[in-house]
ModelCIF file with pLDDT and N, C-alpha, C, O atoms, coordinates in Angstrom:
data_MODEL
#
_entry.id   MODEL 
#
_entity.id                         1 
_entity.type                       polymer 
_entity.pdbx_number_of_molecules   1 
#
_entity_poly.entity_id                      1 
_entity_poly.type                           'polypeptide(L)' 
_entity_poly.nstd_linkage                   no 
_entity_poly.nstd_monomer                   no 
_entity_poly.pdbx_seq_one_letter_code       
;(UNK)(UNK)(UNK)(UNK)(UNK)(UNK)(UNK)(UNK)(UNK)(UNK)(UNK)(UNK)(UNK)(UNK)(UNK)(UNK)
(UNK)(UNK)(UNK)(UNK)(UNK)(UNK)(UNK)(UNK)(UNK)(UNK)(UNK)(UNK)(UNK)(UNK)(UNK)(UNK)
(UNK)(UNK)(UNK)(UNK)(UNK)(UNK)(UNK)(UNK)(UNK)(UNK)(UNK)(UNK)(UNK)(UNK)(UNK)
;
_entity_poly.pdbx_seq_one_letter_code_can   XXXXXXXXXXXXXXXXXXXXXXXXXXXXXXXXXXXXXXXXXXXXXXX 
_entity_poly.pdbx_strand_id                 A 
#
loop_
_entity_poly_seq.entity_id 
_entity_poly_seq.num 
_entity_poly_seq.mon_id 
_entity_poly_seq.hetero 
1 1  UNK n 
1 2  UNK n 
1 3  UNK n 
1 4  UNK n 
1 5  UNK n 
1 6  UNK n 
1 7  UNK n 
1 8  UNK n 
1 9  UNK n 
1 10 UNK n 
1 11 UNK n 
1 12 UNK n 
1 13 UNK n 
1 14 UNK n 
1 15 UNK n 
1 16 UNK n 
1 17 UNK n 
1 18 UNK n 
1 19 UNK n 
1 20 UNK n 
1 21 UNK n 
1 22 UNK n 
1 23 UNK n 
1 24 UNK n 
1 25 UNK n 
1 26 UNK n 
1 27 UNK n 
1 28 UNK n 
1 29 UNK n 
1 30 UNK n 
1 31 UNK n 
1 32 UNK n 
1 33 UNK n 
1 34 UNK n 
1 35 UNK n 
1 36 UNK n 
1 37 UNK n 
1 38 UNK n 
1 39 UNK n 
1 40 UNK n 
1 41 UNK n 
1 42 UNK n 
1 43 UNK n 
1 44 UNK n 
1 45 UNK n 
1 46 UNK n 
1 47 UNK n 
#
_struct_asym.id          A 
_struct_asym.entity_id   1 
#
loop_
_ma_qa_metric.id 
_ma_qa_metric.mode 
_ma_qa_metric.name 
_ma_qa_metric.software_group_id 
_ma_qa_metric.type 
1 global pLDDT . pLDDT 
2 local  pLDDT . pLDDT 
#
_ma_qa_metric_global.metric_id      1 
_ma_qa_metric_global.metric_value   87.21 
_ma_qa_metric_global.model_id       1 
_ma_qa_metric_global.ordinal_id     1 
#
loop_
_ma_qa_metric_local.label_asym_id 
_ma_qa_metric_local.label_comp_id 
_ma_qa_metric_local.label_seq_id 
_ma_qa_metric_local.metric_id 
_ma_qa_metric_local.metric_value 
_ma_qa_metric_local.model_id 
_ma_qa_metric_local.ordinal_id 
A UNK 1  2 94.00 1 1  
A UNK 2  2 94.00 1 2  
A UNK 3  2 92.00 1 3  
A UNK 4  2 94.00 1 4  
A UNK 5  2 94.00 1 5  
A UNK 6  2 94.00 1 6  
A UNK 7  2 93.00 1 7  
A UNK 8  2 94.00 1 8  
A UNK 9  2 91.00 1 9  
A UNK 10 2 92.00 1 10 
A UNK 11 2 92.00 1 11 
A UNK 12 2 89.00 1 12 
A UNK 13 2 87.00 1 13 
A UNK 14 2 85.00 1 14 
A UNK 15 2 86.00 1 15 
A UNK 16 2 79.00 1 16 
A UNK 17 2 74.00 1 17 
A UNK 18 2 68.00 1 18 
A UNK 19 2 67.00 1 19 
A UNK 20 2 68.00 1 20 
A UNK 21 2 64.00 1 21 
A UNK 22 2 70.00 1 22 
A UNK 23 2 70.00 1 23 
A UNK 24 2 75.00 1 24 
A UNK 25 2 79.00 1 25 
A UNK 26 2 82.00 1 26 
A UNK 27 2 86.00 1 27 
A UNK 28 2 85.00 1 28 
A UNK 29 2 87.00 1 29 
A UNK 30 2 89.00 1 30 
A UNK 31 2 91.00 1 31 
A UNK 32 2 90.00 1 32 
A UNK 33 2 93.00 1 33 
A UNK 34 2 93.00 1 34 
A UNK 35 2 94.00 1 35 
A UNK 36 2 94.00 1 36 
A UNK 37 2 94.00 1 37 
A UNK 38 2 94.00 1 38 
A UNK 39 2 95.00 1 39 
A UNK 40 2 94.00 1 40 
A UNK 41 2 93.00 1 41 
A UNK 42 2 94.00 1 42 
A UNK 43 2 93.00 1 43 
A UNK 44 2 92.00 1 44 
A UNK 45 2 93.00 1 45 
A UNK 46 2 94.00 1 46 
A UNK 47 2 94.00 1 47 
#
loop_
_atom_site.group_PDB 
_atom_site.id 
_atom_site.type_symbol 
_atom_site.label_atom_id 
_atom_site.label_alt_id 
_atom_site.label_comp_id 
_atom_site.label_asym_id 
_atom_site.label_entity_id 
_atom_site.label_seq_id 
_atom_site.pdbx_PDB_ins_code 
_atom_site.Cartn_x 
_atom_site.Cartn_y 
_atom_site.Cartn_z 
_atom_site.occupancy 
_atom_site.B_iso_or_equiv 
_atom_site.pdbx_formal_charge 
_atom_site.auth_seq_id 
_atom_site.auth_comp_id 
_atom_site.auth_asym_id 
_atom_site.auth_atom_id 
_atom_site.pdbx_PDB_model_num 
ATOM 1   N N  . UNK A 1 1  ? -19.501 -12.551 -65.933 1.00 94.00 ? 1  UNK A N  1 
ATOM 2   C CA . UNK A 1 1  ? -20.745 -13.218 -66.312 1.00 94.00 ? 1  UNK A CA 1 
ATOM 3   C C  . UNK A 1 1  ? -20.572 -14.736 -66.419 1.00 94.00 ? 1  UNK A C  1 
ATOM 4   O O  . UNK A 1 1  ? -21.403 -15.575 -66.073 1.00 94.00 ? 1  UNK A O  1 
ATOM 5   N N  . UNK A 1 2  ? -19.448 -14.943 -66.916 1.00 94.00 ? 2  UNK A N  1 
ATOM 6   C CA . UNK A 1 2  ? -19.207 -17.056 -66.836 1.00 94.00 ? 2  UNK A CA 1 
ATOM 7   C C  . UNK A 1 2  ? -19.068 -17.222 -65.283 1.00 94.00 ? 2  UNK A C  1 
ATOM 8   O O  . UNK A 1 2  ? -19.323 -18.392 -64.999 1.00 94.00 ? 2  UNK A O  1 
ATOM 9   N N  . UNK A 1 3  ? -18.798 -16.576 -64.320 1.00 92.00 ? 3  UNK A N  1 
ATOM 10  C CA . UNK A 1 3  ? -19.091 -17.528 -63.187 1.00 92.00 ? 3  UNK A CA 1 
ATOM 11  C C  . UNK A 1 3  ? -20.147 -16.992 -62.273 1.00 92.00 ? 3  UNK A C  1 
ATOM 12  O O  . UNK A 1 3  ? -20.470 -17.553 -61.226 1.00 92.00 ? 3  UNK A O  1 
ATOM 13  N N  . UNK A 1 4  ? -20.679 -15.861 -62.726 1.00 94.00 ? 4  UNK A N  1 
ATOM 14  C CA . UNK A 1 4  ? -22.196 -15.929 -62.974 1.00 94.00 ? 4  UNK A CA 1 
ATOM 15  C C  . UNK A 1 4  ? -23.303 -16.607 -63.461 1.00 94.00 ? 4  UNK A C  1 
ATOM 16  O O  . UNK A 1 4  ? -24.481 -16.259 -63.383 1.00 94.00 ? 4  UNK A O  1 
ATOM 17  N N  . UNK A 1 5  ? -22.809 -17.658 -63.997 1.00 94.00 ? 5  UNK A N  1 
ATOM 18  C CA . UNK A 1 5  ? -23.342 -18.492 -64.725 1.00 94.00 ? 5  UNK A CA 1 
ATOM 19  C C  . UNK A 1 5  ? -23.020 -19.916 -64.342 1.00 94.00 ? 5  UNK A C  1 
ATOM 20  O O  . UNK A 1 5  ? -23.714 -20.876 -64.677 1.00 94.00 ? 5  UNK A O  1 
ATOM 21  N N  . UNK A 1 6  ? -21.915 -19.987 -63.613 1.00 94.00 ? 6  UNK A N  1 
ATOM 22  C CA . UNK A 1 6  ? -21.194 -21.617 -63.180 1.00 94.00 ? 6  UNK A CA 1 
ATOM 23  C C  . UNK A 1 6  ? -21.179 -21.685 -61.423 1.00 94.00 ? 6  UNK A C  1 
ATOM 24  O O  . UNK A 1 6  ? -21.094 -22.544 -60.544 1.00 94.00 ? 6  UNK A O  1 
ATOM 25  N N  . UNK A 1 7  ? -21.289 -20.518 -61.516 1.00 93.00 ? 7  UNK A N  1 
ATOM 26  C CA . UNK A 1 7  ? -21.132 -20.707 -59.662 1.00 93.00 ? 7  UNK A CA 1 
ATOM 27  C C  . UNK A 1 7  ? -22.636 -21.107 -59.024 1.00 93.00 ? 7  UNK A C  1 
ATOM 28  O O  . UNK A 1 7  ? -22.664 -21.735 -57.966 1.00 93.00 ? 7  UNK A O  1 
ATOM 29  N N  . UNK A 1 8  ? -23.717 -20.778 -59.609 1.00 94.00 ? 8  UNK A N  1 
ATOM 30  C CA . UNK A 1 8  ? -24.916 -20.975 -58.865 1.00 94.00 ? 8  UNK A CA 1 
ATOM 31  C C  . UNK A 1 8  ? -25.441 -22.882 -59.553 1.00 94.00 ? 8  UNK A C  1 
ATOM 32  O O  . UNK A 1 8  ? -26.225 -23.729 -59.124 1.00 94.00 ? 8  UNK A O  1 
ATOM 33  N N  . UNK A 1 9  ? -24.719 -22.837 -60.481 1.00 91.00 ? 9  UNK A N  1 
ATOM 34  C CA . UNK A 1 9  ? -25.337 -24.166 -60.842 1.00 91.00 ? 9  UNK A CA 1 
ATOM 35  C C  . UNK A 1 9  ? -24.310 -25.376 -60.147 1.00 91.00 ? 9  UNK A C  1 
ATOM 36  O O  . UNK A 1 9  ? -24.666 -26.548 -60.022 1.00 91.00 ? 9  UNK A O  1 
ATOM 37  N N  . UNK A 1 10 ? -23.278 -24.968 -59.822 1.00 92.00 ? 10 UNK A N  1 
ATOM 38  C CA . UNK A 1 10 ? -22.252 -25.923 -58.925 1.00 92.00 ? 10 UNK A CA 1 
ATOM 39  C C  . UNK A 1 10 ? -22.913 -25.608 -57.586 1.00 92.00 ? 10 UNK A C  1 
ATOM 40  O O  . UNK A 1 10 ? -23.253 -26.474 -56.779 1.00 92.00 ? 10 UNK A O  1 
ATOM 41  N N  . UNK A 1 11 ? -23.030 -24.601 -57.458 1.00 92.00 ? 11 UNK A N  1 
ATOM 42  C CA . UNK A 1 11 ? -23.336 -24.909 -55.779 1.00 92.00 ? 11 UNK A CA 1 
ATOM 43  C C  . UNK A 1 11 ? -24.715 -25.226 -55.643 1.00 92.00 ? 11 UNK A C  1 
ATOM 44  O O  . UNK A 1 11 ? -25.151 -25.364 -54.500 1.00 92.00 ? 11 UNK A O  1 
ATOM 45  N N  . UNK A 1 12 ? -25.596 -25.387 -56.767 1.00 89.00 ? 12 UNK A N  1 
ATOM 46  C CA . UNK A 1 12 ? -26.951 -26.608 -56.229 1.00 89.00 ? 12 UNK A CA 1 
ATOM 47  C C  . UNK A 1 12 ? -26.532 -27.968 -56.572 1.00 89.00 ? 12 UNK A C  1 
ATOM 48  O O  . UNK A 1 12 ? -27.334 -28.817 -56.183 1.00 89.00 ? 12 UNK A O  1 
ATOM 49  N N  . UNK A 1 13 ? -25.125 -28.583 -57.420 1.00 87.00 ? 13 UNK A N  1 
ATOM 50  C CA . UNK A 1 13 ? -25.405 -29.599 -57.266 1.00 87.00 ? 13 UNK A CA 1 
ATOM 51  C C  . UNK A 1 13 ? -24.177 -29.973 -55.685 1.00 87.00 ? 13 UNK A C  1 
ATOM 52  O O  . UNK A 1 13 ? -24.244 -31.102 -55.200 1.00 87.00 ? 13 UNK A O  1 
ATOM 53  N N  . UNK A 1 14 ? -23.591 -29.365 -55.320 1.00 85.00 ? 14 UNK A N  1 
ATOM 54  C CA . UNK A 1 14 ? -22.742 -29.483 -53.743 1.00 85.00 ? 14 UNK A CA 1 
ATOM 55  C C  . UNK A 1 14 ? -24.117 -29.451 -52.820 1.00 85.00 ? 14 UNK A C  1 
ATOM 56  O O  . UNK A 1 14 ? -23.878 -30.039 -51.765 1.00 85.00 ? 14 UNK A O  1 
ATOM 57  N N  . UNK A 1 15 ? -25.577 -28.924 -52.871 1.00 86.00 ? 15 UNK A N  1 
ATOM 58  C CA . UNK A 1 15 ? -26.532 -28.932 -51.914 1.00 86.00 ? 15 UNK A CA 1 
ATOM 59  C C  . UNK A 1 15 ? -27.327 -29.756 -52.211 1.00 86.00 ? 15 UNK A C  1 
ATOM 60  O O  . UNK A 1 15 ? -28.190 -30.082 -51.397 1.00 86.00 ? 15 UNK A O  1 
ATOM 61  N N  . UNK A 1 16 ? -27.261 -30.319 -53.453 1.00 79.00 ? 16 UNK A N  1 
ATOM 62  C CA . UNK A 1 16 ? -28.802 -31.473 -53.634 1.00 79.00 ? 16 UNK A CA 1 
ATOM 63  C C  . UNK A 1 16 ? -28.591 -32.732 -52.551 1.00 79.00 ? 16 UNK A C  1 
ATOM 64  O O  . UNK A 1 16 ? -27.698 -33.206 -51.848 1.00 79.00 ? 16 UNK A O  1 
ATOM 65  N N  . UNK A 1 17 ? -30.050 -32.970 -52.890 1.00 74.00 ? 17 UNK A N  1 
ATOM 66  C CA . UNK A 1 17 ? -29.896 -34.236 -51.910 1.00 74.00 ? 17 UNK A CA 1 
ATOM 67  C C  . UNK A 1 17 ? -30.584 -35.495 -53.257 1.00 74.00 ? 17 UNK A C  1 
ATOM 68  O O  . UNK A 1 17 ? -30.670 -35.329 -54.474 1.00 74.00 ? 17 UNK A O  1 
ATOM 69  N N  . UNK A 1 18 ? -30.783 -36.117 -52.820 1.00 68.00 ? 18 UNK A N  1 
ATOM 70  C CA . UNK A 1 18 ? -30.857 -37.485 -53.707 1.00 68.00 ? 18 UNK A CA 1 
ATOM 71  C C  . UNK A 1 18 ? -31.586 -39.089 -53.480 1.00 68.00 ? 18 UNK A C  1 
ATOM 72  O O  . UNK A 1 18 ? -31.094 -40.054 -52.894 1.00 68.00 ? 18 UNK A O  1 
ATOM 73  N N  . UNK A 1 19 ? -32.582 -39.004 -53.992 1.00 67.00 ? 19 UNK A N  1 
ATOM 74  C CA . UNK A 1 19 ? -33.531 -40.421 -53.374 1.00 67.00 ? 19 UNK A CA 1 
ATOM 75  C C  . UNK A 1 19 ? -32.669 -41.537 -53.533 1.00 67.00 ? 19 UNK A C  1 
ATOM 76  O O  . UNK A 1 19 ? -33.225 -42.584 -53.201 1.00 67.00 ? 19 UNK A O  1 
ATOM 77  N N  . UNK A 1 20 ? -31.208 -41.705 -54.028 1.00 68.00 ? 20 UNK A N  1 
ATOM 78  C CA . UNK A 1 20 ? -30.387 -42.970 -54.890 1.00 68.00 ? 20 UNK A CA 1 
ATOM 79  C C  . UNK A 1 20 ? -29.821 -43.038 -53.780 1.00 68.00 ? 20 UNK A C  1 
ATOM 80  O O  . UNK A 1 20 ? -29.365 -44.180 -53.847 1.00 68.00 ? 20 UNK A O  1 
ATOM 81  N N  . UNK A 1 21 ? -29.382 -42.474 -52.375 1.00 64.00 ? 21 UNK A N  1 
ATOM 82  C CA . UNK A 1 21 ? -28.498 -43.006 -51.477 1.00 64.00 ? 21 UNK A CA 1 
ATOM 83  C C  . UNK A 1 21 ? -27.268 -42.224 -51.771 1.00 64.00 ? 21 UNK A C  1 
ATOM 84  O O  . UNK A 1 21 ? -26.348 -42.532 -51.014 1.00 64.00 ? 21 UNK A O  1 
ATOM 85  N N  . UNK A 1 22 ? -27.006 -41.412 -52.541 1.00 70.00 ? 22 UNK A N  1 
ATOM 86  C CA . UNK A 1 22 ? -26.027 -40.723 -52.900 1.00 70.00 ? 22 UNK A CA 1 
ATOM 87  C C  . UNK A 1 22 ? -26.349 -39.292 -53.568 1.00 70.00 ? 22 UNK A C  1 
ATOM 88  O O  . UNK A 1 22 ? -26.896 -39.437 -54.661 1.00 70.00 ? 22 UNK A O  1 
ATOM 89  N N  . UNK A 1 23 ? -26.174 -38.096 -53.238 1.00 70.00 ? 23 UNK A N  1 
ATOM 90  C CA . UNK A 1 23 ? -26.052 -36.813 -53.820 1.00 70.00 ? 23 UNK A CA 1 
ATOM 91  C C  . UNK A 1 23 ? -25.486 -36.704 -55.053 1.00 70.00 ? 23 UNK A C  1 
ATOM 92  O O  . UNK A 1 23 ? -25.770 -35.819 -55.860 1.00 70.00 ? 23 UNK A O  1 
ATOM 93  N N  . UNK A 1 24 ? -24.627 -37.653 -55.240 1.00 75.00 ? 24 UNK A N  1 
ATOM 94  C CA . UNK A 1 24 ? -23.728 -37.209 -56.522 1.00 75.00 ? 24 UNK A CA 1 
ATOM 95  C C  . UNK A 1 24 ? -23.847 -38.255 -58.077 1.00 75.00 ? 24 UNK A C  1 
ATOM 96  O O  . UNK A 1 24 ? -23.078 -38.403 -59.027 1.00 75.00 ? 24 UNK A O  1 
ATOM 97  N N  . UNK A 1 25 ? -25.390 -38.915 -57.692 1.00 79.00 ? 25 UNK A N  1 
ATOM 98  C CA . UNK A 1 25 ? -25.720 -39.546 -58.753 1.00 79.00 ? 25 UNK A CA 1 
ATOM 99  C C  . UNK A 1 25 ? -25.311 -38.476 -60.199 1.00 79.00 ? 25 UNK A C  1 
ATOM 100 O O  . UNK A 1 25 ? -25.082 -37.293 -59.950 1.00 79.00 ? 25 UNK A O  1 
ATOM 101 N N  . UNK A 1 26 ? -25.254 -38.861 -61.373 1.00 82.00 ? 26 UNK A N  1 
ATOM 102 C CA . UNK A 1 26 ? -25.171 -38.204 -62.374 1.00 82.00 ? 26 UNK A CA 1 
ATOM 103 C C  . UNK A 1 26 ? -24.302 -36.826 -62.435 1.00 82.00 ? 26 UNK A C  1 
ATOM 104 O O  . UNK A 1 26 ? -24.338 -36.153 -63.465 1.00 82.00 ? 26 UNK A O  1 
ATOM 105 N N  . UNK A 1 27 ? -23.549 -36.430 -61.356 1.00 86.00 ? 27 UNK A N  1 
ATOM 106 C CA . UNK A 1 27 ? -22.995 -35.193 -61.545 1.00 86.00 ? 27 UNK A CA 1 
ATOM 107 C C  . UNK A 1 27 ? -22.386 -34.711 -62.826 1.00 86.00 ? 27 UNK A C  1 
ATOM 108 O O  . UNK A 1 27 ? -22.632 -33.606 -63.311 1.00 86.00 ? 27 UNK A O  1 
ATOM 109 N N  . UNK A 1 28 ? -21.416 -35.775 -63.450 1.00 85.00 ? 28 UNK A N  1 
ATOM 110 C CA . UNK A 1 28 ? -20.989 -35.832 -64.452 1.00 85.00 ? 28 UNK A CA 1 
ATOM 111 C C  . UNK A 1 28 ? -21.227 -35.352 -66.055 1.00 85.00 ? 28 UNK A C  1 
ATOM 112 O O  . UNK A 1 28 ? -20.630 -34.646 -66.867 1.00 85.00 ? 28 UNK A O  1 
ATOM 113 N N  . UNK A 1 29 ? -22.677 -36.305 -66.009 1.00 87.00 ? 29 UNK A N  1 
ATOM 114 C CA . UNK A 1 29 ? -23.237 -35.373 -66.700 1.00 87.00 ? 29 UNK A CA 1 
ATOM 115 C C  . UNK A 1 29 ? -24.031 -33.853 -66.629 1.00 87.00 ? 29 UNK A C  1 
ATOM 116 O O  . UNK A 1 29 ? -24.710 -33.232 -67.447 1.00 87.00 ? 29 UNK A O  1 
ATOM 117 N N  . UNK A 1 30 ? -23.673 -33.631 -65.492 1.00 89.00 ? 30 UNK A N  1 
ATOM 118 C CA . UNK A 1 30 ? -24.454 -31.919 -65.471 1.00 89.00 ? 30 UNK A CA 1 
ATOM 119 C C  . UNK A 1 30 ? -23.528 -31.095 -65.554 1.00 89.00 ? 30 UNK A C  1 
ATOM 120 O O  . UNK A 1 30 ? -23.681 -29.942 -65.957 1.00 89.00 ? 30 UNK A O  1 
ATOM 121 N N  . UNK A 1 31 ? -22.130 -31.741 -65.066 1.00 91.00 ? 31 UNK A N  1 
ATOM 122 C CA . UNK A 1 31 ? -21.183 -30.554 -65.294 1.00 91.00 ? 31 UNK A CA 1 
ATOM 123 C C  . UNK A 1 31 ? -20.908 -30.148 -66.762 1.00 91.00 ? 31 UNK A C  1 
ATOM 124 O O  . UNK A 1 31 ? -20.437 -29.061 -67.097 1.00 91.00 ? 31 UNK A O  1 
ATOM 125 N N  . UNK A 1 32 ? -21.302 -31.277 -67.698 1.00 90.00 ? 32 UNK A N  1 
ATOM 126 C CA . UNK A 1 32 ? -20.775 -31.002 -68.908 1.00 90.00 ? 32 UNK A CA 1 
ATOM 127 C C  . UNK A 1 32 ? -21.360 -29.764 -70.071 1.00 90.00 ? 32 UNK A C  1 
ATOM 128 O O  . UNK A 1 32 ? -20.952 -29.670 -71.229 1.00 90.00 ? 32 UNK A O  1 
ATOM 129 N N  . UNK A 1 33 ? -22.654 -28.664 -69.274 1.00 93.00 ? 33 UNK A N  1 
ATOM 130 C CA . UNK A 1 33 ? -22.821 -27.643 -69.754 1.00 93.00 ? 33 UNK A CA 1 
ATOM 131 C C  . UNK A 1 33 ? -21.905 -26.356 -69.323 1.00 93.00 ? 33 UNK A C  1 
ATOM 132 O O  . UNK A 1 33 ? -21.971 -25.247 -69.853 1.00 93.00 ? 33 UNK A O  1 
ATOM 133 N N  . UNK A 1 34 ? -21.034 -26.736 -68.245 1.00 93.00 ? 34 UNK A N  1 
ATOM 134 C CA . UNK A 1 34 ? -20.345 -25.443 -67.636 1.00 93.00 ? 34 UNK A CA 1 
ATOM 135 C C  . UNK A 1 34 ? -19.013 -25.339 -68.529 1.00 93.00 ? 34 UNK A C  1 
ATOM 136 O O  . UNK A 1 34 ? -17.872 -25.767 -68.350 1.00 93.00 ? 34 UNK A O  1 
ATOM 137 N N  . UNK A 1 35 ? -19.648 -24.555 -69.625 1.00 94.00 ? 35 UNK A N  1 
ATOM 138 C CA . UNK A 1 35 ? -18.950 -23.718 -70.506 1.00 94.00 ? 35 UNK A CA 1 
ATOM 139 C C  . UNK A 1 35 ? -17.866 -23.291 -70.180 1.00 94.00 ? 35 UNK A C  1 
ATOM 140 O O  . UNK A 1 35 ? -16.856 -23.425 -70.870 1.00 94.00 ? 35 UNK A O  1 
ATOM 141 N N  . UNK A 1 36 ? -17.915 -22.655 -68.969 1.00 94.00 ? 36 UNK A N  1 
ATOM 142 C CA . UNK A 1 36 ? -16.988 -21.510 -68.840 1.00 94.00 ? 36 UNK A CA 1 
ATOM 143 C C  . UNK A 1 36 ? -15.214 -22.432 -67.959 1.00 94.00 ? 36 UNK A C  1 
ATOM 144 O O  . UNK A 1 36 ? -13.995 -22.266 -67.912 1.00 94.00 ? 36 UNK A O  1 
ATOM 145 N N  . UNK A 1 37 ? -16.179 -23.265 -67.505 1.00 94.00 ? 37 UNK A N  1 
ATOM 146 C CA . UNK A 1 37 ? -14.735 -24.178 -66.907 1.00 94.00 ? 37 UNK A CA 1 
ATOM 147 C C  . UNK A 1 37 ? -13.891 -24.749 -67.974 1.00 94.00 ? 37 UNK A C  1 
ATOM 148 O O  . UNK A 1 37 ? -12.673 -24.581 -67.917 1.00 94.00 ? 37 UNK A O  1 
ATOM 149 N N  . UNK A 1 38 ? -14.526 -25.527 -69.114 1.00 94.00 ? 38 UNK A N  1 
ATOM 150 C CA . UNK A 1 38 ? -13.949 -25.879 -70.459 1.00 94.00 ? 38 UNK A CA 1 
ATOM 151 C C  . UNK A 1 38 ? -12.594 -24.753 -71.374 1.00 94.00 ? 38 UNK A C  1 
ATOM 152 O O  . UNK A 1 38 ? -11.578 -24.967 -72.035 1.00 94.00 ? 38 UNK A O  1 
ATOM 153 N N  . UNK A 1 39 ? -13.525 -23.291 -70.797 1.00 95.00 ? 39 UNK A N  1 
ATOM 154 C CA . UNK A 1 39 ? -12.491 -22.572 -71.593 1.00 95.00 ? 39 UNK A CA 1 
ATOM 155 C C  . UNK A 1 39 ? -11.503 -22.416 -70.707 1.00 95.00 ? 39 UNK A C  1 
ATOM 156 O O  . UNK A 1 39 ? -10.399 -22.188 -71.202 1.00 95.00 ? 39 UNK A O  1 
ATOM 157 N N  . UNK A 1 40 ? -11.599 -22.490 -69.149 1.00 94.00 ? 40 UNK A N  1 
ATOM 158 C CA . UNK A 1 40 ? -10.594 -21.751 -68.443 1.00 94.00 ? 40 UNK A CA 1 
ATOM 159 C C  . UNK A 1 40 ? -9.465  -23.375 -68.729 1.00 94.00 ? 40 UNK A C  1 
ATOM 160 O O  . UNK A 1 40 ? -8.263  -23.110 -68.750 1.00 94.00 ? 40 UNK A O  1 
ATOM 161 N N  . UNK A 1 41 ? -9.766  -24.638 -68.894 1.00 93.00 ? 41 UNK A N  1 
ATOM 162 C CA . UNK A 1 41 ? -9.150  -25.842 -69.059 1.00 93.00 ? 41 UNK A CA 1 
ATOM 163 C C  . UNK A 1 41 ? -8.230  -25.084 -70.170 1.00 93.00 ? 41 UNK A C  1 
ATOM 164 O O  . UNK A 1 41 ? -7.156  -24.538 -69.919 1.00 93.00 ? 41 UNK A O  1 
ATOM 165 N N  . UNK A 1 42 ? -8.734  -25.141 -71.196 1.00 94.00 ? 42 UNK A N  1 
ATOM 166 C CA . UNK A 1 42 ? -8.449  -25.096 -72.435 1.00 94.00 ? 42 UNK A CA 1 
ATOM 167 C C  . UNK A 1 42 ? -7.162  -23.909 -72.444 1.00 94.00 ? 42 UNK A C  1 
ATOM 168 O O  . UNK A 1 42 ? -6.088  -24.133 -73.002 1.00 94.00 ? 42 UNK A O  1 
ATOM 169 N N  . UNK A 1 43 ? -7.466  -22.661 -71.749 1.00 93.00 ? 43 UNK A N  1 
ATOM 170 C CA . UNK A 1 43 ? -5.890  -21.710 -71.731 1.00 93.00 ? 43 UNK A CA 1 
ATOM 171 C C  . UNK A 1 43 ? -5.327  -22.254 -70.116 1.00 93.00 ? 43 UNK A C  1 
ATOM 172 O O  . UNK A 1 43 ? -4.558  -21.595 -69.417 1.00 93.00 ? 43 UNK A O  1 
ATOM 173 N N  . UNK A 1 44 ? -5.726  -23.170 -69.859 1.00 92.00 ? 44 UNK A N  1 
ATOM 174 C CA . UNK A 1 44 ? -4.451  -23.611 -69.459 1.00 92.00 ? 44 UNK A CA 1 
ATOM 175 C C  . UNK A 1 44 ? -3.248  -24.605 -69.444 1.00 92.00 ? 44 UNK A C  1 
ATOM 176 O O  . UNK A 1 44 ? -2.165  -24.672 -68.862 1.00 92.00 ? 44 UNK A O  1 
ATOM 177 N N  . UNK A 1 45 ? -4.102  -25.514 -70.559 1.00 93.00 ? 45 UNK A N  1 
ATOM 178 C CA . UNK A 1 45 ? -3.855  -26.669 -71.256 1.00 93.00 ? 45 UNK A CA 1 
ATOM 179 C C  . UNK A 1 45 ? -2.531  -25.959 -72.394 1.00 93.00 ? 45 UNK A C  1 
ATOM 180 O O  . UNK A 1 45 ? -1.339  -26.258 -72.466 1.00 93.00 ? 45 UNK A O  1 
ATOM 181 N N  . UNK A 1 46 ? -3.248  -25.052 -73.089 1.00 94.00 ? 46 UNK A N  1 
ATOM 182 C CA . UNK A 1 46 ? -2.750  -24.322 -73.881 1.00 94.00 ? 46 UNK A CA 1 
ATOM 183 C C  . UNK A 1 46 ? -0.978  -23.626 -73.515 1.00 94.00 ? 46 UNK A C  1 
ATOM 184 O O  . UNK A 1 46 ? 0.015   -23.588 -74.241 1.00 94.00 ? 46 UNK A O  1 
ATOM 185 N N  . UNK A 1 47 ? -1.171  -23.202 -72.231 1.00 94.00 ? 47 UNK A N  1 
ATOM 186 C CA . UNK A 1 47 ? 0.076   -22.585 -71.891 1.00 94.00 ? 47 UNK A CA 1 
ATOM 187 C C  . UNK A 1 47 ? 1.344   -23.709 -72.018 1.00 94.00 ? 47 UNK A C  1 
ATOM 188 O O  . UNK A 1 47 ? 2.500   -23.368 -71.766 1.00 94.00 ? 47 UNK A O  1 
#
């Protein structure tokens, strides 16, 4: 269910397009709801 949840919202921002001249305006901040990448960081940080 977490990459049920992270995989469809990464792969609209890899397809958006963007009136700024660039696709990847703001990505940064959108990744910062994907929960599920934070935890997989976190046990591996951990090890």
């Amino acid at each position: 269910s977490y990459t049920a949840y992270a995989a469809p919202y990464l792969f609209l921002l890899l397809c958006r397009e963007s009136s700024y001249g660039t696709p990847l305006v703001g990505v940064a901040r959108y990744v910062a709801v994907l929960f599920p990448c934070f935890i997989v960081a976190a046990l591996r940080l951990k090890e």
